[in-house]
Every structure is written in structure tokens, then in C-alpha cells.
N, C-alpha and C. Protein backbone atom coordinates (compact mmCIF):
# COMPACT_ATOMS: atom_id res chain seq x y z
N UNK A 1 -260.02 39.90 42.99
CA UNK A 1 -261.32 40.47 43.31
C UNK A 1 -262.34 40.20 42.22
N UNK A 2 -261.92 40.09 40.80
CA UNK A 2 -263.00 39.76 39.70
C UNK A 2 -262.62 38.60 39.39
N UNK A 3 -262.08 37.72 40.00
CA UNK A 3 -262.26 35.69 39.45
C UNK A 3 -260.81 36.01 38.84
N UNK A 4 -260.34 36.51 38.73
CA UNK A 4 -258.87 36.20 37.75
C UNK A 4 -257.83 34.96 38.07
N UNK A 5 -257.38 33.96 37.87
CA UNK A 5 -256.44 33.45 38.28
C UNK A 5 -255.28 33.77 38.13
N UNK A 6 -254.21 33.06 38.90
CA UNK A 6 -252.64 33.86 38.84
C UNK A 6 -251.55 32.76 38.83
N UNK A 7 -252.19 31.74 37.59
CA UNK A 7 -250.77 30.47 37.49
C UNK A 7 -249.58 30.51 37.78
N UNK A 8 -249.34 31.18 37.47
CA UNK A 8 -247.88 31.31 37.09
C UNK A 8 -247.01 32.22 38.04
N UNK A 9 -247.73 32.68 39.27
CA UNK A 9 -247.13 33.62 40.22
C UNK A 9 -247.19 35.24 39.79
N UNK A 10 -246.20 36.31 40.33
CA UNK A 10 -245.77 37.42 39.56
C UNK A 10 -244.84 37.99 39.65
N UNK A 11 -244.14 39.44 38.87
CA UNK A 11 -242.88 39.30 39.97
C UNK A 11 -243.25 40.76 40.49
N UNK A 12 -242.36 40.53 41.58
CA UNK A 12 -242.26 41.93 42.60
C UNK A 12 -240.69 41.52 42.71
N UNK A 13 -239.85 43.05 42.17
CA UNK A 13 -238.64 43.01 41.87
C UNK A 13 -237.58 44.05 42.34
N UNK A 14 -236.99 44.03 43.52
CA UNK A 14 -236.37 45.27 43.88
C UNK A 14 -235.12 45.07 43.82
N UNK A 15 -234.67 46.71 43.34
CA UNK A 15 -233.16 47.11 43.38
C UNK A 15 -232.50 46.01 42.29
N UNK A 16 -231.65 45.02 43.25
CA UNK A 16 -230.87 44.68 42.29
C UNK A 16 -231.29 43.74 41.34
N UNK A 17 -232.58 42.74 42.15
CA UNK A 17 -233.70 42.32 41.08
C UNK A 17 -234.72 42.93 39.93
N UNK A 18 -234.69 43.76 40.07
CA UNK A 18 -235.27 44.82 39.32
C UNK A 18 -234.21 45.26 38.04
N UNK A 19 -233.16 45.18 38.26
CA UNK A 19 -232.37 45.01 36.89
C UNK A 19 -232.05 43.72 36.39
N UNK A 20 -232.92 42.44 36.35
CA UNK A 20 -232.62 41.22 35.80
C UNK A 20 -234.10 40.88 35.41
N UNK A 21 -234.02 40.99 34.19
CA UNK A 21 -235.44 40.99 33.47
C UNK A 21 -236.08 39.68 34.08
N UNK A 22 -236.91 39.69 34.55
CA UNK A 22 -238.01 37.98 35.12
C UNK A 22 -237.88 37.90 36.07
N UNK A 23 -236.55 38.18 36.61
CA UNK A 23 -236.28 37.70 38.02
C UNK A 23 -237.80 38.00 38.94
N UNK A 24 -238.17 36.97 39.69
CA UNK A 24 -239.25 37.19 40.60
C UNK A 24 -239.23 38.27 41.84
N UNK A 25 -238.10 38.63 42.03
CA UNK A 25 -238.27 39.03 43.20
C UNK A 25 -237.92 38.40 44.34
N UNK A 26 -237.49 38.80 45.61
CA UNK A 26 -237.27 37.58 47.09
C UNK A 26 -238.16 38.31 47.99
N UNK A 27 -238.96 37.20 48.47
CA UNK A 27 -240.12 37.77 49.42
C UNK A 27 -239.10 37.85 50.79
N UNK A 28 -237.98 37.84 51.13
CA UNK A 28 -237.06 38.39 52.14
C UNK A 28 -236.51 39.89 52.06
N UNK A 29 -236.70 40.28 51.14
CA UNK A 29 -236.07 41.76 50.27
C UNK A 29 -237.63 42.95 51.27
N UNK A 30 -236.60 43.65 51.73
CA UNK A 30 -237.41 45.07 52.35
C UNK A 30 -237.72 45.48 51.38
N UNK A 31 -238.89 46.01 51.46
CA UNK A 31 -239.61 47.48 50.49
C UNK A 31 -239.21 48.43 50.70
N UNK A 32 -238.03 49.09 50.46
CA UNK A 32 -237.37 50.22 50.95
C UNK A 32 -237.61 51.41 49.92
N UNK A 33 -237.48 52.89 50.77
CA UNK A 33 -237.87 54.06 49.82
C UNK A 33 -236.54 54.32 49.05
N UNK A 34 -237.09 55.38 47.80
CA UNK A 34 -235.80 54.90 46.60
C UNK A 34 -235.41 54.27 46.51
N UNK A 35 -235.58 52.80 46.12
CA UNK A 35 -235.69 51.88 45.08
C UNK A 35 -236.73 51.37 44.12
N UNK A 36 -236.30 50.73 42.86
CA UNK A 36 -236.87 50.55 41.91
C UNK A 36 -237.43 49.39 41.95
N UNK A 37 -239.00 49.34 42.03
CA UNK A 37 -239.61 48.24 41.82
C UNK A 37 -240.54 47.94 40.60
N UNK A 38 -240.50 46.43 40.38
CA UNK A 38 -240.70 46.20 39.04
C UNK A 38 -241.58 45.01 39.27
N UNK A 39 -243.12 45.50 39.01
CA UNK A 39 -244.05 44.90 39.51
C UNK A 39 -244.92 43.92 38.31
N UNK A 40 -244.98 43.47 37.86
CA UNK A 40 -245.63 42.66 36.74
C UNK A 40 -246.44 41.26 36.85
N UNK A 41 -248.03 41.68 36.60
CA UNK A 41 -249.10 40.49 36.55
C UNK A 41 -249.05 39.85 35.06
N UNK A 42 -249.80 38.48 35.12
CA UNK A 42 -250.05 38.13 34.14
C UNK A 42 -251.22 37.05 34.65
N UNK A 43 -252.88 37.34 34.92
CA UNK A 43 -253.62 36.58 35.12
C UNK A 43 -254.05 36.16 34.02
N UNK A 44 -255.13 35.26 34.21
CA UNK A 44 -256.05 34.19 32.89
C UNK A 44 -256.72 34.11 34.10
N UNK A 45 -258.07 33.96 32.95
CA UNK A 45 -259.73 33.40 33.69
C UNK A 45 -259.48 31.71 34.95
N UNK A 46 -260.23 32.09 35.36
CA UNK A 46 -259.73 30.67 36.44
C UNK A 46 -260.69 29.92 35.20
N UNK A 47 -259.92 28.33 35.46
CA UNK A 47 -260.06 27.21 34.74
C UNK A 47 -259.35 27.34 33.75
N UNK A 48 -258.77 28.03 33.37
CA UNK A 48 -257.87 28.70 31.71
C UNK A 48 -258.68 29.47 30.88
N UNK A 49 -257.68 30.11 29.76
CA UNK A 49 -258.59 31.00 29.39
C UNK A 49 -257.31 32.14 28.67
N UNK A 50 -257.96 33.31 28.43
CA UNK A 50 -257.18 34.10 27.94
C UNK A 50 -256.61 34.83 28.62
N UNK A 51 -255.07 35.42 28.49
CA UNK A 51 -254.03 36.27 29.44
C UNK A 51 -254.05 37.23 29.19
N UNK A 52 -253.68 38.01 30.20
CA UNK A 52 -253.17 39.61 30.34
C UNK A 52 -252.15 40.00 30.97
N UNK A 53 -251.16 41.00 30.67
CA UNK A 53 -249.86 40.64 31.14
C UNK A 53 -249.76 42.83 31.09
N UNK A 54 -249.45 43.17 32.46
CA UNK A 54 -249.51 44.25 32.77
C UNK A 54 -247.67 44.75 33.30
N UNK A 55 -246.95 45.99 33.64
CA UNK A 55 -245.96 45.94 34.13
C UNK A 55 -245.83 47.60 34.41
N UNK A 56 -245.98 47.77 35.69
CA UNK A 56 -245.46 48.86 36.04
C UNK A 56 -244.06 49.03 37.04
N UNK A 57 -243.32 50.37 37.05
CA UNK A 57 -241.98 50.00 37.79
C UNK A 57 -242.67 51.83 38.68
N UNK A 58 -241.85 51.29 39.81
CA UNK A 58 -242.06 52.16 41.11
C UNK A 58 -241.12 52.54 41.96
N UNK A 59 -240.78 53.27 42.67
CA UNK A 59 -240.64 54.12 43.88
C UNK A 59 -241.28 54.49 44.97
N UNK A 60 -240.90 53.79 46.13
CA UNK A 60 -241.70 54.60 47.11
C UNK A 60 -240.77 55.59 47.54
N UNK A 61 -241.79 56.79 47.81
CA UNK A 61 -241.17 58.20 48.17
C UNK A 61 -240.41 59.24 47.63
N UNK A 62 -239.21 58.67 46.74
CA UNK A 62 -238.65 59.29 45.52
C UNK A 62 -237.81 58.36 45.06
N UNK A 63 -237.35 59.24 43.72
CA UNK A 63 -236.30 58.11 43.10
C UNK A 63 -235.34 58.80 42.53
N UNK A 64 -234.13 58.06 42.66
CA UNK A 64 -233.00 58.33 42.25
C UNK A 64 -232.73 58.88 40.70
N UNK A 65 -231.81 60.40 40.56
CA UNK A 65 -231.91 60.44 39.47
C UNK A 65 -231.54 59.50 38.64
N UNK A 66 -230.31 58.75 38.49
CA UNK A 66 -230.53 57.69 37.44
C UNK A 66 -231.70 56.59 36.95
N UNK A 67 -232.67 56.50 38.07
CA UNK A 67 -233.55 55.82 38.10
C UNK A 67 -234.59 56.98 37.10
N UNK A 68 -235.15 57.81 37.76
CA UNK A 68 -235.93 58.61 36.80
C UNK A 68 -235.10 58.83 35.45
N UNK A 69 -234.32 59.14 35.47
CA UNK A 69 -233.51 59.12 33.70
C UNK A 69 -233.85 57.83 33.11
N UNK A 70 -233.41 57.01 33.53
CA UNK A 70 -234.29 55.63 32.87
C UNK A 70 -235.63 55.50 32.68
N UNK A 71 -236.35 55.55 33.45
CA UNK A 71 -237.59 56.04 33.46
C UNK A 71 -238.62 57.09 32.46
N UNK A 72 -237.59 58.00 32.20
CA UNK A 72 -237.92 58.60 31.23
C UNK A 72 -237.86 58.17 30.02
N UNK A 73 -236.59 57.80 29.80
CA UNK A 73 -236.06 56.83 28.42
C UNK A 73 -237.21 55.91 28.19
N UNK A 74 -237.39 55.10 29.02
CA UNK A 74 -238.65 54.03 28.79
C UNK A 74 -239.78 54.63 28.41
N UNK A 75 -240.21 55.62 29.10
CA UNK A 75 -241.59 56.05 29.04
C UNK A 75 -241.71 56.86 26.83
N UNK A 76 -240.37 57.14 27.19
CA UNK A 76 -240.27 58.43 26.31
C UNK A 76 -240.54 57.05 24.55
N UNK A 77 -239.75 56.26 24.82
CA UNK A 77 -239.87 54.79 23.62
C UNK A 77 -241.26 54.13 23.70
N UNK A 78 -241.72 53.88 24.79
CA UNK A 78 -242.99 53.17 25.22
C UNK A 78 -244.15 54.44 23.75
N UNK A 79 -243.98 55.61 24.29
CA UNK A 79 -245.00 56.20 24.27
C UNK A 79 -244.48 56.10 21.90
N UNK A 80 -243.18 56.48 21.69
CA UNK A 80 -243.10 56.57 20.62
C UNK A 80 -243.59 55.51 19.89
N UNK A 81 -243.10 54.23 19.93
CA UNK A 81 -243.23 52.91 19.42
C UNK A 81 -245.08 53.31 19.47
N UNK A 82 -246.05 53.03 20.56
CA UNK A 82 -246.92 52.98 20.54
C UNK A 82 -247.75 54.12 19.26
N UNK A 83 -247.10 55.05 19.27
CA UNK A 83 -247.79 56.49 18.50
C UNK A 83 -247.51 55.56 16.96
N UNK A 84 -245.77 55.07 16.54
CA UNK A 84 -246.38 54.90 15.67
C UNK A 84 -246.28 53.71 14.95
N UNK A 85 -246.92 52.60 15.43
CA UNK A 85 -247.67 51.53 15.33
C UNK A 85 -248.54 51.52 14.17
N UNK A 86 -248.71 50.35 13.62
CA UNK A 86 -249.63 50.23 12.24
C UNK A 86 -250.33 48.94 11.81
N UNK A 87 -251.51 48.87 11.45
CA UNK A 87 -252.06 47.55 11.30
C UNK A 87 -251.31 47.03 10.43
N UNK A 88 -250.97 45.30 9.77
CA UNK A 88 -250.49 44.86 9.23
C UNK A 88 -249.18 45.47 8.98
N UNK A 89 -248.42 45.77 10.06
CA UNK A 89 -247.30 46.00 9.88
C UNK A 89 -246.23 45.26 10.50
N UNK A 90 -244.73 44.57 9.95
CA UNK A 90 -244.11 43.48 11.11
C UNK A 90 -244.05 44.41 12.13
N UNK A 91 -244.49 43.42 13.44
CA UNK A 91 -243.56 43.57 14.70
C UNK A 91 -242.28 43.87 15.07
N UNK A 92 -241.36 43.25 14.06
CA UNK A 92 -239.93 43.25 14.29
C UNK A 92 -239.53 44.69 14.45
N UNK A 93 -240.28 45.47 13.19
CA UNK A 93 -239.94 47.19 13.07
C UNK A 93 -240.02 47.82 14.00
N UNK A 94 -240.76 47.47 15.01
CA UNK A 94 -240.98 48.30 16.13
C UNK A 94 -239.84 48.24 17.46
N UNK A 95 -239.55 46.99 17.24
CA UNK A 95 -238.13 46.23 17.76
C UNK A 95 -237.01 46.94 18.06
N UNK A 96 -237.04 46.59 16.67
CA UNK A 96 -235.72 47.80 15.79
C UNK A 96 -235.64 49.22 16.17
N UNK A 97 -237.01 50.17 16.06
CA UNK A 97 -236.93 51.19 16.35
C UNK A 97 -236.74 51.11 17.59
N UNK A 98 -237.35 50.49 18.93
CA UNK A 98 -237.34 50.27 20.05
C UNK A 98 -235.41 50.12 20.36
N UNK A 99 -235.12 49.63 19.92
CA UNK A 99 -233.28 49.31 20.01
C UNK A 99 -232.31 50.32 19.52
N UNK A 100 -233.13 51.12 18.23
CA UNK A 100 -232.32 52.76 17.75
C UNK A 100 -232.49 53.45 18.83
N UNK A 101 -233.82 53.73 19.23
CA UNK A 101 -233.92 55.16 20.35
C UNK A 101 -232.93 54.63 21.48
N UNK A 102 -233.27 53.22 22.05
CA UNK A 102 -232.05 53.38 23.29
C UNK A 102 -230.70 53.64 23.11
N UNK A 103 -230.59 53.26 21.72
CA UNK A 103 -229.03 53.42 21.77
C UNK A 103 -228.68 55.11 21.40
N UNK A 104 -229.53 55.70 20.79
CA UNK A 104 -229.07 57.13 20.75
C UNK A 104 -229.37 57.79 22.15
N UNK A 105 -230.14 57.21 23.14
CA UNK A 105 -229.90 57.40 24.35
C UNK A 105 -228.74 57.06 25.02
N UNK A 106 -227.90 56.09 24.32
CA UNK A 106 -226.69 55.54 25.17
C UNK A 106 -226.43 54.44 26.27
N UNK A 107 -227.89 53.58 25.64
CA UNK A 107 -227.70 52.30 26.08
C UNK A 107 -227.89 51.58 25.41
N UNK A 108 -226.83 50.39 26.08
CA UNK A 108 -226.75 49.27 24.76
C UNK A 108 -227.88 48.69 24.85
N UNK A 109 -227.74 47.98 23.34
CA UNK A 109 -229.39 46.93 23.38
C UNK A 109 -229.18 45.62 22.97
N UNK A 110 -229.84 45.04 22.47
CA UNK A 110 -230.17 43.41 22.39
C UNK A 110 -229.53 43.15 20.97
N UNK A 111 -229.82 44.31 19.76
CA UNK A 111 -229.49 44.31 18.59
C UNK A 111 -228.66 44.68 18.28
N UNK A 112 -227.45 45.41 18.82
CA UNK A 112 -225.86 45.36 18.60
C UNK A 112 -225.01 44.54 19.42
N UNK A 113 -225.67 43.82 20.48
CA UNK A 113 -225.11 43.06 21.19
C UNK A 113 -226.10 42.43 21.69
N UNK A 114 -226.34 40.88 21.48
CA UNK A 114 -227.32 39.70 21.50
C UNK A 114 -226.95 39.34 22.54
N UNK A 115 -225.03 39.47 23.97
CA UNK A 115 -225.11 38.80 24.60
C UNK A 115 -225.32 39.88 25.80
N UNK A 116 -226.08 40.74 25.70
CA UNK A 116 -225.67 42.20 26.43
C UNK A 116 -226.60 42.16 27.92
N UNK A 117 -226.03 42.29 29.14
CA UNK A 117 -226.73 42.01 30.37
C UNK A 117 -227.49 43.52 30.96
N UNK A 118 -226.81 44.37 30.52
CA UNK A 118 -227.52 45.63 30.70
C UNK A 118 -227.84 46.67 29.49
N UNK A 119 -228.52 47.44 29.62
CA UNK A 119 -229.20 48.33 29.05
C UNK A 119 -230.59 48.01 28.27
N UNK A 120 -230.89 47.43 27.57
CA UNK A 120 -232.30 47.16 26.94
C UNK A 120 -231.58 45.61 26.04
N UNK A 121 -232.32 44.28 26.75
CA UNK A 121 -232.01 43.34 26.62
C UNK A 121 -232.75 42.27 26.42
N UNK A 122 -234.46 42.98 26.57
CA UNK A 122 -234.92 41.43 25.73
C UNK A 122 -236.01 42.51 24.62
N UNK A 123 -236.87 41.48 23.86
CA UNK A 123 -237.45 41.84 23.01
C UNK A 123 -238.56 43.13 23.37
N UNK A 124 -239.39 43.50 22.44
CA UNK A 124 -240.74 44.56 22.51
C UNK A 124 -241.68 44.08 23.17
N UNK A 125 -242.10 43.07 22.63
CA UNK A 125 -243.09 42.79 23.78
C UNK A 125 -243.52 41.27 22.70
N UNK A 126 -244.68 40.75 22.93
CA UNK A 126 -245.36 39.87 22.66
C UNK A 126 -246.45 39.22 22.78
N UNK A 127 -247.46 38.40 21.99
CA UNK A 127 -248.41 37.91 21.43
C UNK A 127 -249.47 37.41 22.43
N UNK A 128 -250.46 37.32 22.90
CA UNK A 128 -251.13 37.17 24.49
C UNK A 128 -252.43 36.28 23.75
N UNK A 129 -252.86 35.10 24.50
CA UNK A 129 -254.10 34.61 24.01
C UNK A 129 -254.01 33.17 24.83
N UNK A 130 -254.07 32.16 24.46
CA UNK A 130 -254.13 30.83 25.89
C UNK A 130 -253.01 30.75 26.65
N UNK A 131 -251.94 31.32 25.78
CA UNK A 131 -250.51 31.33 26.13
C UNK A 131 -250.28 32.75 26.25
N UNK A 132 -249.24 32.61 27.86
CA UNK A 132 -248.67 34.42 27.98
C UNK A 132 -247.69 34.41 27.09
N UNK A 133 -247.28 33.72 25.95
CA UNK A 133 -246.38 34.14 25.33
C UNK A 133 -246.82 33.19 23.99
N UNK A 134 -246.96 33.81 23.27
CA UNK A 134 -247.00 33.28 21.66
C UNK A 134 -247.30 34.47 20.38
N UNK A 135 -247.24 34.03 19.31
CA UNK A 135 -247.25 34.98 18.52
C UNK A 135 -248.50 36.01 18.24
N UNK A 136 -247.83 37.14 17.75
CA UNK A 136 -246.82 37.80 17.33
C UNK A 136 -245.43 38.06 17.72
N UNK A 137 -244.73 37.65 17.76
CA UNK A 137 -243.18 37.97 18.17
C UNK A 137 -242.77 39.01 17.76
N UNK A 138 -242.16 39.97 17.99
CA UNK A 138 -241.35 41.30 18.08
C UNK A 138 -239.86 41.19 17.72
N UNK A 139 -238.97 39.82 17.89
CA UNK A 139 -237.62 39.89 17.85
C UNK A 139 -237.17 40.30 16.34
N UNK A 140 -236.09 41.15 16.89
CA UNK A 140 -235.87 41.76 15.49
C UNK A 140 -235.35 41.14 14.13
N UNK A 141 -234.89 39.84 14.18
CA UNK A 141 -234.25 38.89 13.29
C UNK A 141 -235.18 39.25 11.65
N UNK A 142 -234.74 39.10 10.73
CA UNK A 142 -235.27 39.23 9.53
C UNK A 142 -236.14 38.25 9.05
N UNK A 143 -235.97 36.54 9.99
CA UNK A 143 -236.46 35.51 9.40
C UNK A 143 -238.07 35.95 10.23
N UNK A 144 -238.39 36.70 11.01
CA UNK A 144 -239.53 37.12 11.75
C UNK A 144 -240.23 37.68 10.85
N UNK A 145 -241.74 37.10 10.13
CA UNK A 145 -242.24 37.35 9.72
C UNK A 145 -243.85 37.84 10.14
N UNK A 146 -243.64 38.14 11.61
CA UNK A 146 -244.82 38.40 12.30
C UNK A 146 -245.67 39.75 12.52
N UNK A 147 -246.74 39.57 11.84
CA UNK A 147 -247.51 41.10 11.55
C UNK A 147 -248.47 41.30 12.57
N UNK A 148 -248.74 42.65 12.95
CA UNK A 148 -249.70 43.03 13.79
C UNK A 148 -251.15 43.31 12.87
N UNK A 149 -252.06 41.94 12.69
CA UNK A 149 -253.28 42.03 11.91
C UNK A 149 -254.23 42.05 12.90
N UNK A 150 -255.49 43.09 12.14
CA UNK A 150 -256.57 43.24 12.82
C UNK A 150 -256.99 42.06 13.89
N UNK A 151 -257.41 42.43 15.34
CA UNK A 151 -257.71 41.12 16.01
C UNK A 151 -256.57 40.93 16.67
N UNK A 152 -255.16 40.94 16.52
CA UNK A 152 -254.08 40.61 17.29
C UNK A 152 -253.93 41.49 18.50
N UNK A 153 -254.11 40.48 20.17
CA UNK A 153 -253.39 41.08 21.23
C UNK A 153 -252.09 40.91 21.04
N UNK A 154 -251.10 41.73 21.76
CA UNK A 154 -250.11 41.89 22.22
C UNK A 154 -249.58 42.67 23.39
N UNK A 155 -248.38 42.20 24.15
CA UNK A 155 -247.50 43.60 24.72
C UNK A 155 -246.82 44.18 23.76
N UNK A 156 -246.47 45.37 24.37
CA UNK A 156 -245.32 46.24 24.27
C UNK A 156 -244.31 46.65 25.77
N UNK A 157 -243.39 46.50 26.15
CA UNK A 157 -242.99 46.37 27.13
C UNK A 157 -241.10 47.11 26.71
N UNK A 158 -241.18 48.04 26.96
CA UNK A 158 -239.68 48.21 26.68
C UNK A 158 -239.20 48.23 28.01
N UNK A 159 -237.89 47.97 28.52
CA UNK A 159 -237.23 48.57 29.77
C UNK A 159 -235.68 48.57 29.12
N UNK A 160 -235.09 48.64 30.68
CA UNK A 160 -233.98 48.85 30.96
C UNK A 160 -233.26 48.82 32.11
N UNK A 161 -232.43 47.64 32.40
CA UNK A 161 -231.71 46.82 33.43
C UNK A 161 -230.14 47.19 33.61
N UNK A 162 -230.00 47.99 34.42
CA UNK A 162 -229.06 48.21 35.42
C UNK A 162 -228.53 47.16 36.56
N UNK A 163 -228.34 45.75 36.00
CA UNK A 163 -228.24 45.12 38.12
C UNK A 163 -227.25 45.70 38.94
N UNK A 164 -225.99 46.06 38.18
CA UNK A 164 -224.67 46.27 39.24
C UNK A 164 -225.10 47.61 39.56
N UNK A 165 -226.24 48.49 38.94
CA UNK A 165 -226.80 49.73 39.67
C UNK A 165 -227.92 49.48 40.58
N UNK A 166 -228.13 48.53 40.58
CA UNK A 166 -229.05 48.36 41.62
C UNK A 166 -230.80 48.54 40.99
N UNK A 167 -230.85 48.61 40.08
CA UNK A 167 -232.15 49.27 38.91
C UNK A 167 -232.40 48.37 37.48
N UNK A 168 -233.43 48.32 37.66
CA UNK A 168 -234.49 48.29 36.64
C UNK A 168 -235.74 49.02 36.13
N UNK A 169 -236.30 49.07 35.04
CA UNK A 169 -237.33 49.64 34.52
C UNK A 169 -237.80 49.11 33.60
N UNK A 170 -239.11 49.04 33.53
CA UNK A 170 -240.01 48.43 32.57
C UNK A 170 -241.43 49.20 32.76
N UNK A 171 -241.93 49.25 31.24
CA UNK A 171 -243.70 49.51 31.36
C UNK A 171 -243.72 48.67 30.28
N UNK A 172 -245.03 48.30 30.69
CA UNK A 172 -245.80 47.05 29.94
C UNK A 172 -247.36 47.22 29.92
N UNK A 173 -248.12 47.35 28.62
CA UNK A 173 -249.45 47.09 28.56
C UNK A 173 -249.82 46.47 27.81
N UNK A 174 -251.52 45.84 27.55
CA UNK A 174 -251.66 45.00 26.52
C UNK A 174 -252.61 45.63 26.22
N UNK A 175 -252.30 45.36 24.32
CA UNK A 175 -252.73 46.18 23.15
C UNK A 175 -253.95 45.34 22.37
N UNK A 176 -254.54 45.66 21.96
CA UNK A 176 -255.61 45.07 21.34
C UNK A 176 -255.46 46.28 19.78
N UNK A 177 -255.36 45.10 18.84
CA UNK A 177 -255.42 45.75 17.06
C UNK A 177 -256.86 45.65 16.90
N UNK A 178 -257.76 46.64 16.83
CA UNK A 178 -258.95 46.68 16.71
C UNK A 178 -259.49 46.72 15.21
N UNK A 179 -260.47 46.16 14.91
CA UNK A 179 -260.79 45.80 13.32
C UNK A 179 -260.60 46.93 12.33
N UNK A 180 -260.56 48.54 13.11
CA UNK A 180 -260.57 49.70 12.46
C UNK A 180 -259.25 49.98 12.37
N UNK A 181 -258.15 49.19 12.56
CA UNK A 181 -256.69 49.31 12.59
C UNK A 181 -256.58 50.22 13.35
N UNK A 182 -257.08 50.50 14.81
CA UNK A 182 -256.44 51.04 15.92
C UNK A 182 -255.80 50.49 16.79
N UNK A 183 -254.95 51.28 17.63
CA UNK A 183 -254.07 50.05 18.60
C UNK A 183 -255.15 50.75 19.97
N UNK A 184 -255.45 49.64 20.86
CA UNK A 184 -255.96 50.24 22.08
C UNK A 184 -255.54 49.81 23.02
N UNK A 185 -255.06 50.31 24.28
CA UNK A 185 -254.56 49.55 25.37
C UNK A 185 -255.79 49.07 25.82
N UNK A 186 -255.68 47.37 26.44
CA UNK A 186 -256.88 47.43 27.05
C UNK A 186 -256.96 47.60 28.57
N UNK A 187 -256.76 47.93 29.55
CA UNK A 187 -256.48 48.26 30.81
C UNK A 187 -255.25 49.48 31.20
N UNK A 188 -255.97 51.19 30.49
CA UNK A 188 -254.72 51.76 30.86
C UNK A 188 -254.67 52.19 32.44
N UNK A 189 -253.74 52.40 32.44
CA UNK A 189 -253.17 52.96 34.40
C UNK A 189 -251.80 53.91 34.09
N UNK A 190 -252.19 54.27 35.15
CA UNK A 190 -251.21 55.38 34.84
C UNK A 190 -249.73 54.99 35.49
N UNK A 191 -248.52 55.59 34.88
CA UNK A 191 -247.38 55.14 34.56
C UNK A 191 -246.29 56.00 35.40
N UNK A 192 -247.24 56.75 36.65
CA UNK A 192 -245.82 57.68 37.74
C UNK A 192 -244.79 56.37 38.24
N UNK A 193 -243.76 57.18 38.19
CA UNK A 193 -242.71 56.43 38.95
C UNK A 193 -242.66 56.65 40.19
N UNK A 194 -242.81 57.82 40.56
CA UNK A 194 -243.09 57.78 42.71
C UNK A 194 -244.57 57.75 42.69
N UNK A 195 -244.59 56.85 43.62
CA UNK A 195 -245.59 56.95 44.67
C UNK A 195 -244.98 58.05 46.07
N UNK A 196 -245.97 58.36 46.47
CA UNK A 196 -246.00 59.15 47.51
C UNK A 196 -245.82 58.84 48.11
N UNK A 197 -245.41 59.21 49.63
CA UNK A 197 -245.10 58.41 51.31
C UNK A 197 -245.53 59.06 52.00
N UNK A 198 -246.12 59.32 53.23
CA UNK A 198 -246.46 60.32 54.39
C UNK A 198 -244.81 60.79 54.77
N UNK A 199 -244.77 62.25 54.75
CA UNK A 199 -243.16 62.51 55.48
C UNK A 199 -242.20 62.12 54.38
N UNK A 200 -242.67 61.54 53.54
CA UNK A 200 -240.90 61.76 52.34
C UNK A 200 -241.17 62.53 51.03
């Protein structure tokens, strides 16, 4: 509706796609109530230009408690990591912390197990500008020397992938380090997991 282009497609991700981080989605897959969908844009200006990379996860009608328990977990890291964020500070730290809280939640992560298919399995988020993906990097490795300096977009994107449960979760926004060393989302929306239904 405002000129955006959409290269690269997006995904719309249910149930058991919804626990395999990227997976696109199958435009054969019903939209069915209680399940977890995992919806994520990433436009640029038509002709090229600079990206934005958004991710909300959903329910129509209600959702399963394990699904909202995840849900919470995410929201509950999303919101920490973000609170406490710092100019010129590495990325990686946030990583790290991002990979402690899940695991004192009781899911595995990326950083005690690098080959791990469920529980919190790829990085924090990352670096947004001609490319949907370039630095700042987030991965927690020590040789990562990547700081969040004034001027730097990024995501933050934590989830958590369930496939043999049928679930996924992710929130994702993009951050702008503002010259006053604030972090600002720039496009917030709000982050319910049900949507409503007529009758459910």
C-alpha cells in the first residue's frame, strides 16, 4: 500500500512449519484455529534500498497451552534483552543472555548445543541496511566483535521451535540505536498471540 517491495517473498508458517526457523510456509496448509503461525516480512523500497524485517507469531481463536507458555518465554526474553540493551555494547552479550534465560526456562539453545533442532536455535537477531542480513551480528562466538554503535539498525528476534510439537514462536522488530544511545523500535505493533474469531 506505501510502494514497499517484497524480493525475497515472506513466510507464513503453520504448525509444523512454524517450528523450523525460515521455513516459508506451504500455500496448501489450512489456516486452522489453534495453531501457531509465524508470520514474517522483510520489504525494501522498490528499485532497492533499505530493509525492514518484522515477525509476529499467531493464533486464530485460541492457543494451546504449550503454545502460550512459549509465547510467554519469548515475549518475557524479547522484552528483557531489549530493556537492557546498551550503546556501544557487543551484540554477542545479548545472545548469550538471550540463550541463559531459555535455558533456565528449560529449553535448549544454540549455545550448549550448536547442533540443536529444537528449543531456541538460531541467533538474536541482526544488522538491516541494503542487505536483510549484515552486520551487526549477534552470534555468540568470542571471535564476534560486533557493537551496537550509535546509527546501527538491527533485529532482535528471539523464538522457539517445537516441529515434532507442531509449534513455533518468534517476535521480531527492528531497532534503530539513536545518536542519544537509545534503542527505538521503529514500527511497534502489538505482540497478542490470539487473534479473535466470531464464535471461538
Amino acid at each position: 500500500m506505501r510502494g514497499a517491495d517484497n524480493p525475497h517473498g515472506c513466510i507464513f508458517a503453520i504448525g509444523r512449519d512454524a517450528g523450523v526457523p525460515h521455513s516459508s510456509g506451504s500455500d496448501d496448509d489450512p489456516v486452522a484455529v489453534g495453531k501457531s503461525i509465524i508470520f514474517d516480512i522483510y520489504p525494501t523500497e522498490v528499485g532497492g534500498g533499505y530493509y525492514f524485517d518484522f515477525t509476529r507469531t499467531w493464533c486464530l481463536g485460541y492457543a494451546p497451552d504449550d503454545v502460550q507458555a512459549a509465547h510467554q518465554d519469548v515475549h518475557d526474553v524479547y522484552n528483557s534483552v531489549l530493556k537492557a540493551m546498551k550503546t556501544d555494547t557487543p551484540f554477542r552479550d545479548y545472545q548469550i543472555m538471550a540463550c541463559e534465560m531459555f535455558a533456565e526456562r528449560g529449553h535448549a539453545t544454540i549455545m550448549s548445543d550448536n547442533n540443536t533442532t529444537e528449543g531456541y536455535v538460531h541467533s538474536l537477531g541482526h544488522g538491516l541496511g541494503l542487505d536483510v542480513h549484515e552486520a551487526p551480528n549477534s552470534v555468540h562466538l568470542e571471535s564476534n566483535q560486533d557493537r551496537l554503535r550509535p546509527g546501527s539498525v538491527f533485529t532482535i528476534e528471539p523464538g522457539l521451535y517445537y516441529p515434532e510439537r507442531n509449534y513455533g514462536v518468534r517476535i521480531e522488530d527492528t531497532i534503530w540505536v539513536r545518536p542519544d544511545g537509545k534503542m527505538e523500535i521503529l514500527a511497534d505493533y502489538p505482540k497478542d498471540l490470539v487473534l479473535k474469531m466470531p464464535g471461538i
